[in-house]
Protein backbone atom coordinates (compact mmCIF):
# COMPACT_ATOMS: atom_id res chain seq x y z
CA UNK A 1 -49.24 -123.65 0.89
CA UNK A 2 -49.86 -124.46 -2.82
CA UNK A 3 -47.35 -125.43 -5.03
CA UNK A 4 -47.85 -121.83 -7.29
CA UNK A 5 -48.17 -120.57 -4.16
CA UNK A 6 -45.70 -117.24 -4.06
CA UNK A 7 -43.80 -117.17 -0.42
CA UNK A 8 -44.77 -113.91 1.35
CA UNK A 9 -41.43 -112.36 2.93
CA UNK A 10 -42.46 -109.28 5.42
CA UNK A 11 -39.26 -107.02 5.31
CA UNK A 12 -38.70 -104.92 8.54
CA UNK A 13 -38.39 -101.83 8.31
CA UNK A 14 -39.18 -101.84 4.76
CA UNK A 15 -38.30 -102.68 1.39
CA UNK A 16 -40.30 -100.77 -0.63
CA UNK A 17 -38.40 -97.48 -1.36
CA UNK A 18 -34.54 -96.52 -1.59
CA UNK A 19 -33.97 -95.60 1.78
CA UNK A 20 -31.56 -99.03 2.07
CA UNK A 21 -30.34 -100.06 -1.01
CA UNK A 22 -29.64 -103.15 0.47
CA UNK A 23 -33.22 -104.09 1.67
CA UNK A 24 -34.89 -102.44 -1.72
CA UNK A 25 -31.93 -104.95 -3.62
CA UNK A 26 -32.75 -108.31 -1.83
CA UNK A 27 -36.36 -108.12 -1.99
CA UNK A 28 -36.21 -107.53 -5.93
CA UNK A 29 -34.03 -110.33 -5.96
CA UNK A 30 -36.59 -112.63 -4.11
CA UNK A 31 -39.30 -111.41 -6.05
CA UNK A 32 -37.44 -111.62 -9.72
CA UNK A 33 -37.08 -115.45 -8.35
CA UNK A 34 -40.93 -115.73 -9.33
CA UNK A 35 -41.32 -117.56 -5.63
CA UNK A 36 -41.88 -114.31 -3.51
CA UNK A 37 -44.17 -111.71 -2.75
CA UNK A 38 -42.06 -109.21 -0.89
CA UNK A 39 -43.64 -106.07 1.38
CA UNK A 40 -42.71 -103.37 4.23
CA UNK A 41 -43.73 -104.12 7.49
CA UNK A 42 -43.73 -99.92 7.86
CA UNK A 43 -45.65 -99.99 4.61
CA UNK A 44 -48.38 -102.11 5.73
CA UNK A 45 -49.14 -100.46 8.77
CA UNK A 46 -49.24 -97.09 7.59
CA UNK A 47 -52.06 -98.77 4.83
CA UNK A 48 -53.64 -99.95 7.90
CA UNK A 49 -53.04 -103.50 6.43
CA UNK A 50 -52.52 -106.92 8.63
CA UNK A 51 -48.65 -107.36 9.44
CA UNK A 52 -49.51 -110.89 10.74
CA UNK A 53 -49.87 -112.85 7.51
CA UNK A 54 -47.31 -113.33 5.91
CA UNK A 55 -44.63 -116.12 5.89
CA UNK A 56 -41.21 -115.12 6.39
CA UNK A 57 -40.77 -111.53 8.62
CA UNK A 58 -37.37 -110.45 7.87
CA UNK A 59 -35.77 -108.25 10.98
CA UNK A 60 -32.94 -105.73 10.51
CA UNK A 61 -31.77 -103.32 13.05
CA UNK A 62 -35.16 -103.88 15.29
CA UNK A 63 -32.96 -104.20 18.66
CA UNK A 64 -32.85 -100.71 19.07
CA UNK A 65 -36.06 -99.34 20.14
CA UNK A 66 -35.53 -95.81 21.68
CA UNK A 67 -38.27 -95.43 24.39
CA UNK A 68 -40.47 -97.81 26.47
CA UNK A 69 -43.30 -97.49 24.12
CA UNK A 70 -41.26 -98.64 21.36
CA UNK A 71 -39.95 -101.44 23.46
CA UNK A 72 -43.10 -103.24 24.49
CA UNK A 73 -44.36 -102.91 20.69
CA UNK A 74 -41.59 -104.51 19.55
CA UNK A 75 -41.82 -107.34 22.07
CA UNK A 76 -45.35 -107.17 21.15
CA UNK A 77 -44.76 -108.02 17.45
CA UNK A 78 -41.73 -111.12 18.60
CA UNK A 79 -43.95 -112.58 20.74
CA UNK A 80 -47.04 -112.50 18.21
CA UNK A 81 -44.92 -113.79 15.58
CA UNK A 82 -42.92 -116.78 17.65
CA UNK A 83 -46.29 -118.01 18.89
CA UNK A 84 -47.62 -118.17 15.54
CA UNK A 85 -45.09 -120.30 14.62
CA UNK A 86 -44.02 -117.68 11.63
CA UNK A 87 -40.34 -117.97 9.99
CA UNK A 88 -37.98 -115.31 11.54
CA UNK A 89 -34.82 -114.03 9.59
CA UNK A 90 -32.70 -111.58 11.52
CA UNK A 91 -30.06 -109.68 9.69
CA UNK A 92 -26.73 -108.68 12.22
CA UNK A 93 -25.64 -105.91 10.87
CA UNK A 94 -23.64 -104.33 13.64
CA UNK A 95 -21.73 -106.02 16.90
CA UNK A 96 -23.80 -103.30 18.49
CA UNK A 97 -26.13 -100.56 18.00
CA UNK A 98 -23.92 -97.31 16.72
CA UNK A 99 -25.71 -95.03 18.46
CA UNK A 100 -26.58 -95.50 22.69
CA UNK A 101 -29.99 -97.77 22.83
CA UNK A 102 -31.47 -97.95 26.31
CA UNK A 103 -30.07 -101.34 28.17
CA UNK A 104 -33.61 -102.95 27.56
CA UNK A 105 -32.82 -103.61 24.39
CA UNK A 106 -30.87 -106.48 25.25
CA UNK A 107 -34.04 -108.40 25.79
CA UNK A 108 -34.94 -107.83 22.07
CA UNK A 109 -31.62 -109.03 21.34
CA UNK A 110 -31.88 -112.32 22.81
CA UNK A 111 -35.77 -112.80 21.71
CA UNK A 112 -34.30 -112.75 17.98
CA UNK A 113 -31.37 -115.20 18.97
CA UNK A 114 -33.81 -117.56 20.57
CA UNK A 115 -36.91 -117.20 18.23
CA UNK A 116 -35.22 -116.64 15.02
CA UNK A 117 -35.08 -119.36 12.54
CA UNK A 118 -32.62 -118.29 10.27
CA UNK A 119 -29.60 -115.88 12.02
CA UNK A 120 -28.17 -114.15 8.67
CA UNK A 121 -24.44 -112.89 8.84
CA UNK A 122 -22.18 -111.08 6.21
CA UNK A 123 -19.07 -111.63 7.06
CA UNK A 124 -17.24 -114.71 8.60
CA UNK A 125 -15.64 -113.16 11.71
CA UNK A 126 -19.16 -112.53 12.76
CA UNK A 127 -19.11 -116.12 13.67
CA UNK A 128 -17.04 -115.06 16.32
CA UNK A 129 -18.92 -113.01 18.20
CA UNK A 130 -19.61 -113.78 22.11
CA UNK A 131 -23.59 -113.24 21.68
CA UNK A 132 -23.28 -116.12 18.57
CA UNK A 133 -22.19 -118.81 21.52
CA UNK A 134 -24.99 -121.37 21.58
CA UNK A 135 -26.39 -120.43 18.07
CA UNK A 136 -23.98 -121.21 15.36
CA UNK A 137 -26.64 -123.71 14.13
CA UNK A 138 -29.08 -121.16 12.99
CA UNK A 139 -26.10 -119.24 11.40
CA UNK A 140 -25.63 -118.34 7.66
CA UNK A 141 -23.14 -116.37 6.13
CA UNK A 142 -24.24 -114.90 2.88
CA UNK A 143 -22.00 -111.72 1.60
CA UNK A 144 -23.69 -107.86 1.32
CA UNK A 145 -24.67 -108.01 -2.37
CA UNK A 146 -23.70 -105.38 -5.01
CA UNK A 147 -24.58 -101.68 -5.95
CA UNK A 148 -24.88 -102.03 -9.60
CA UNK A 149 -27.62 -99.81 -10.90
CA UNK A 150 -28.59 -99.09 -7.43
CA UNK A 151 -28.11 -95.17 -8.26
CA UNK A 152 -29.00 -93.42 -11.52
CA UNK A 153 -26.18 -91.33 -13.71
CA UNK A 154 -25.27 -87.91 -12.34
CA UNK A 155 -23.63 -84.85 -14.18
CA UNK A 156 -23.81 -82.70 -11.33
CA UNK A 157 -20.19 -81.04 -11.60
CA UNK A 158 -18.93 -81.60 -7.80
CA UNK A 159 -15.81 -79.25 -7.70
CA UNK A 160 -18.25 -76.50 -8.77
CA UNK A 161 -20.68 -77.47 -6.11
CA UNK A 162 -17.73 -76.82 -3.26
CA UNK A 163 -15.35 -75.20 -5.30
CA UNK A 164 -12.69 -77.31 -5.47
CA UNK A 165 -9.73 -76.65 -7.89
CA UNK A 166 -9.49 -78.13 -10.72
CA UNK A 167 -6.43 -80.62 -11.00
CA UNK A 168 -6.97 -81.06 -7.13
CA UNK A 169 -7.87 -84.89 -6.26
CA UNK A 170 -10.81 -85.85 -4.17
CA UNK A 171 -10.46 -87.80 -0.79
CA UNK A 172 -14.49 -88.32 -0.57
CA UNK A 173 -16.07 -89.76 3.21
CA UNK A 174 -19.52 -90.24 2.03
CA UNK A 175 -22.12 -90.95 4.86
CA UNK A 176 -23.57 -90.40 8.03
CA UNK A 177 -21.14 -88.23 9.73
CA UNK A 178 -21.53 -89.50 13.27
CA UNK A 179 -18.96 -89.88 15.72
CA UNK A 180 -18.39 -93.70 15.38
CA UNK A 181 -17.29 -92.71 12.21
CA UNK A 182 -14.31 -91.44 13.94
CA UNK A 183 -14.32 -88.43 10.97
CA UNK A 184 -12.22 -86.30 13.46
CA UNK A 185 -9.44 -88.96 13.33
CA UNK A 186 -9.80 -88.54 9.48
CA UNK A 187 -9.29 -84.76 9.65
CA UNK A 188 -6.26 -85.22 11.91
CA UNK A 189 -4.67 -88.06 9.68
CA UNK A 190 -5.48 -85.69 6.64
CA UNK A 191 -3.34 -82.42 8.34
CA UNK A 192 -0.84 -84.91 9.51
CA UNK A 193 0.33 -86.50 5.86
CA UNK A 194 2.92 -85.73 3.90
CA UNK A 195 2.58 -82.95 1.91
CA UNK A 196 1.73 -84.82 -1.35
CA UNK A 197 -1.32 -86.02 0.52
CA UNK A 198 -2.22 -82.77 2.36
CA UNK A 199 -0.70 -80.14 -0.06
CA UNK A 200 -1.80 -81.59 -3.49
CA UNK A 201 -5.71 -83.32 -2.02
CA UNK A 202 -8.67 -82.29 -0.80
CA UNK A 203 -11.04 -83.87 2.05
CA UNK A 204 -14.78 -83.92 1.26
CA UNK A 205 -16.53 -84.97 3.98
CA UNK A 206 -20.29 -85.77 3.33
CA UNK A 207 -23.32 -86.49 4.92
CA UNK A 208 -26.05 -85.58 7.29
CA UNK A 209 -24.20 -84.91 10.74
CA UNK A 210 -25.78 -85.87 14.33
CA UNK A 211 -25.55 -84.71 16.83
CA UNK A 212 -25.60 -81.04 15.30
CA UNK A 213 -22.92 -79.75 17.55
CA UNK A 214 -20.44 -82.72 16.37
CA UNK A 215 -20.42 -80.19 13.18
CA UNK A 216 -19.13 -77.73 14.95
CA UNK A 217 -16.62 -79.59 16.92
CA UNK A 218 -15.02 -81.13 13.42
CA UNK A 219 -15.10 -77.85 11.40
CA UNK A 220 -13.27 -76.06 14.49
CA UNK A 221 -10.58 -78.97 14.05
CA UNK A 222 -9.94 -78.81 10.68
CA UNK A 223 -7.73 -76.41 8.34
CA UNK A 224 -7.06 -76.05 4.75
CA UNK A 225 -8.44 -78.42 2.28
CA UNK A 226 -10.92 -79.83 3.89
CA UNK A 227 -14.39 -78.95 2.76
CA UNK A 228 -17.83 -79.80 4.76
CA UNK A 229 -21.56 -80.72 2.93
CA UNK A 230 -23.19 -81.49 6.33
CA UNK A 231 -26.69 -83.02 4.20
CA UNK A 232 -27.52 -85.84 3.08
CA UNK A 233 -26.42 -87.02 -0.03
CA UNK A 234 -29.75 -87.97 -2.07
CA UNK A 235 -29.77 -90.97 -4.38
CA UNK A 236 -29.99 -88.86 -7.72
CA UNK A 237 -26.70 -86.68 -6.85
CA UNK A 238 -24.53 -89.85 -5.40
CA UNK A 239 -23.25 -91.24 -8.65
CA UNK A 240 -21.28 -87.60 -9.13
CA UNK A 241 -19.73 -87.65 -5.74
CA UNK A 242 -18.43 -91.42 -6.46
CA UNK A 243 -17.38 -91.18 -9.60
CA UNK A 244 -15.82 -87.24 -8.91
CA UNK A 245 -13.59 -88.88 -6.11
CA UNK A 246 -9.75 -89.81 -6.53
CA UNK A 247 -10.34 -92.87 -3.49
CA UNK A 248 -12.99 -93.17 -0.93
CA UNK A 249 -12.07 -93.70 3.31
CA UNK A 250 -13.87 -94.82 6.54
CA UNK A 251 -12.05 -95.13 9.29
CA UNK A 252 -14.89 -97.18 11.32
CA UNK A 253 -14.72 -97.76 15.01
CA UNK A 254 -14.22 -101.71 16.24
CA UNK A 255 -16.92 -101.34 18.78
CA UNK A 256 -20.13 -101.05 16.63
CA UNK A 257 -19.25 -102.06 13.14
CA UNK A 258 -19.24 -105.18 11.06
CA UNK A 259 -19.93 -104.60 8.31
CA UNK A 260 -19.26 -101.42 5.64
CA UNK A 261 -21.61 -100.75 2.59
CA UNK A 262 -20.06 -98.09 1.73
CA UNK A 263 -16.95 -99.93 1.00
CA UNK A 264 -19.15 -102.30 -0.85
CA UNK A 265 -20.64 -98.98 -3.03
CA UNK A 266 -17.10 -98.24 -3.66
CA UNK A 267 -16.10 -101.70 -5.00
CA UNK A 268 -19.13 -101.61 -7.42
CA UNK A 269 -18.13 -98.22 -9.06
CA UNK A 270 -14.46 -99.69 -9.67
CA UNK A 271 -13.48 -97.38 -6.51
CA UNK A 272 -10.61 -98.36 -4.08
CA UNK A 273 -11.29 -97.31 -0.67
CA UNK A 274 -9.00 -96.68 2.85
CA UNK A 275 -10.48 -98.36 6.26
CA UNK A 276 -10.15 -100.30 9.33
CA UNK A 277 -9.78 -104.00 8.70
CA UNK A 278 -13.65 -104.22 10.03
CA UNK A 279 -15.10 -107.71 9.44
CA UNK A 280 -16.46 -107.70 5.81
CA UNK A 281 -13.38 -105.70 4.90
CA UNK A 282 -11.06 -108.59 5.93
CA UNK A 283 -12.86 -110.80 3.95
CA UNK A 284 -13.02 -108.31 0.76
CA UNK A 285 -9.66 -107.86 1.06
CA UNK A 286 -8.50 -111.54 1.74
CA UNK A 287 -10.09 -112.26 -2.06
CA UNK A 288 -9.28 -109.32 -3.60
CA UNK A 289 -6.44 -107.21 -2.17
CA UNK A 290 -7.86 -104.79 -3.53
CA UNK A 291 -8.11 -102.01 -0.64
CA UNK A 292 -6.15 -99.73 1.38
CA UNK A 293 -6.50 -101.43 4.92
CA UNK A 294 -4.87 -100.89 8.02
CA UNK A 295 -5.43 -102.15 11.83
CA UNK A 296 -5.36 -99.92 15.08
CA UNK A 297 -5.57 -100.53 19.04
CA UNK A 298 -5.68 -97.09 20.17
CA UNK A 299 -7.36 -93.86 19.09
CA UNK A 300 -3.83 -92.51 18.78
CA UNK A 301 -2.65 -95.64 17.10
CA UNK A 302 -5.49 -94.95 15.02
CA UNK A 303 -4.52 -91.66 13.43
CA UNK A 304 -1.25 -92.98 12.49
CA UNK A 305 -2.18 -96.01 10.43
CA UNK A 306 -5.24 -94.20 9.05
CA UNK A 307 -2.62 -91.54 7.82
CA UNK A 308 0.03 -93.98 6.29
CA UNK A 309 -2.77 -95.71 4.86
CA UNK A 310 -3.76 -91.79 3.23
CA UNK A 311 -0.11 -91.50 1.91
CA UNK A 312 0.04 -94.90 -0.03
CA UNK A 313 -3.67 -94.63 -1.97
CA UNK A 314 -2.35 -90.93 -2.72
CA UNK A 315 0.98 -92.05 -3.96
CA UNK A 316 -0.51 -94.67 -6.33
CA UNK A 317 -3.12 -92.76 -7.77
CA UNK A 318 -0.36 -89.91 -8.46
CA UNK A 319 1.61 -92.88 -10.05
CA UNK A 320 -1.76 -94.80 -11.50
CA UNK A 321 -0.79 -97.87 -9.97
CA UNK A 322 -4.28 -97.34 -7.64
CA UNK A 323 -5.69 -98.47 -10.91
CA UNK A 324 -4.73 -102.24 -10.50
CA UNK A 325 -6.48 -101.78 -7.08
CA UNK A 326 -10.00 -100.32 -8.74
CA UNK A 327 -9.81 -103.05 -11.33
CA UNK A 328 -9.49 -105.94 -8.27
CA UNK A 329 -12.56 -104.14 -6.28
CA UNK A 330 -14.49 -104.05 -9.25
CA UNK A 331 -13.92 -107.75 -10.16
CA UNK A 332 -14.52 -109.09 -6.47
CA UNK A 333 -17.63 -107.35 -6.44
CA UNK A 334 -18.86 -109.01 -9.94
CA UNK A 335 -18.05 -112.00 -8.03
CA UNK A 336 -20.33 -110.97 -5.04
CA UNK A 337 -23.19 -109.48 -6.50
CA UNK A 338 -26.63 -110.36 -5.95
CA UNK A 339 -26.78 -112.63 -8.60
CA UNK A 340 -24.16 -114.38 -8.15
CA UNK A 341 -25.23 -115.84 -4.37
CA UNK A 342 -28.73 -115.84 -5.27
CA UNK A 343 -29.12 -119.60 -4.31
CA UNK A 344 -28.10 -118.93 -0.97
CA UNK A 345 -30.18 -116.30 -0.68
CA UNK A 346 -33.36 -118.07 -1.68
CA UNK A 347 -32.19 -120.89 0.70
CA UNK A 348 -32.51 -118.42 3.75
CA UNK A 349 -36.40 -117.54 3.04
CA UNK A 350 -37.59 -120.93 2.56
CA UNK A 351 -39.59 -122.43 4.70
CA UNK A 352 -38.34 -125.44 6.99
């Protein structure tokens, strides 16, 4: 390669549209480095254009193929790439898969551990995990990045939209409403609060929900106050819902996730958020103490914390004193942004 050579970085799935804000982020940062030619692996193939040469293939959720078809082309593509002696990045995002893969899977899993140059992480307890053992030498740790600009301005009037009183504070859920979510914990946490929380509050829970009949199952659960947009939330209209909302929650599951960027959207819009002390959260909070965090063992156990965790982000922001919380989330994510761990990030897509 020539010195003014640009680095050609293969992002899988993509990175080419705002589907991931995350993917669409990084690659502008590589490429606003002046080093890097970033592209879509999805992209190219649907252009009928060569996958196979580029530089540095970047891999993010591709151990969870669905079928057998999907399998063997994914396999395929590992093999191709390892024996062409191309530079691998693979992105952990979650301990597992959220959603039940087939058990074959496993095999793509330990391809990328073996064949991948570069094993990316976002949060430090990730270290820990069992499937690490025998790899920590490929391992970096470089933090999810910021949301800044990510989503345009938005006067779409919210409590019009689901008519919600005025003088009534949002509790927003914003995402894929799935059940490792655990969003009918959050309904029973909501009814079982004090009556500042449940009384004076509304729940908006919003996203696209699969499967379809976990809809049903979570609007038969709930009672007052607690209002359902079962879509998904398009870039143009997200800005309202953040900004519209009194605090954000997720109350993830241990089993799948690692890593929240929605708590991460939050943080960049000055928002304080309530969830699980998942991986990245312990080390936002660590920094910044700057969320509403709680820890669970049981799914009972769970509904309890979640809700005294519901009744102390209500009580400050009926007392204001949440804003010394927004003000910490907002400054530990000007501290993380993209820019600010951009050497790190450059390091990773480097050749050896």
């Amino acid at each position: 390669m020539s010195k003014n050579e640009k680095i050609k970085v293969c992002f899988y799935p993509t990175c080419k549209n705002g589907t991931n804000h995350f993917l669409k982020n990084l690659a502008c940062l590589l490429e606003e480095s002046g080093d890097f030619r970033c592209c879509g692996f999805l992209d190219r193939t649907k252009a009928h254009e060569s996958v196979f040469d580029q530089d540095v293939y970047h891999f993010n959720w591709f151990d969870q193929s669905e079928n057998w078809p999907s399998f063997f082309y994914r396999l395929w593509i590992l093999l191709r790439l390892h024996f062409g002696r191309k530079r691998i990045v693979w992105t952990i995002h979650n301990a597992v898969p959220h959603r039940k893969v087939p058990w074959y899977n496993c095999i793509l899993r330990k391809l990328l551990l073996r064949y991948s140059d570069v094993i990316h992480i976002m949060s430090e307890g990730t270290r820990e995990l069992p499937l690490l053992k025998g790899f920590q030498r490929k391992v970096r740790m470089v933090p999810h990045g910021d949301y800044f600009g990510s989503y345009p301005h938005s006067d779409l009037d919210i409590r019009k939209r689901h008519q919600i009183p005025e003088g009534r504070p949002v509790i927003l859920f914003l995402g894929a409403v799935q059940p490792y979510k655990n969003v009918d914990i959050l309904i029973k946490a909501f009814e079982q609060a004090n009556a500042k929380v449940a009384d004076r509050f509304c729940l908006l829970i919003c996203g696209k929900v699969t499967p379809e009949n976990y809809l049903q199952e979570l609007q038969s659960a709930s009672a007052r106050n607690v209002f359902f947009y079962p879509q998904f939330v398009p870039d143009e209209e997200m800005d309202a819902y953040i900004r519209s909302s009194a605090f954000m929650v997720a109350p993830y599951s241990y089993r799948s996730a690692l890593n929240s960027g929605t708590v991460l959207l939050a943080c960049s819009y000055g928002k304080t958020m309530v969830t699980p002390d998942i991986m990245n959260v312990r080390d936002i909070q660590e920094e910044s103490k700057g969320l509403y965090v709680y820890h669970y063992d049981s799914g009972s156990e769970h509904v309890e914390r979640l809700t005294c965790a519901l009744e102390a982000a209500a009580a400050d922001y009926e007392s204001g004193k949440i804003a010394d919380r927004e003000e910490r989330c907002r400054m530990y994510m000007e501290g993380h942004s993209w820019k600010s761990h951009k050497a790190q990030w450059l390091q990773i897509f480097l050749p050896l």
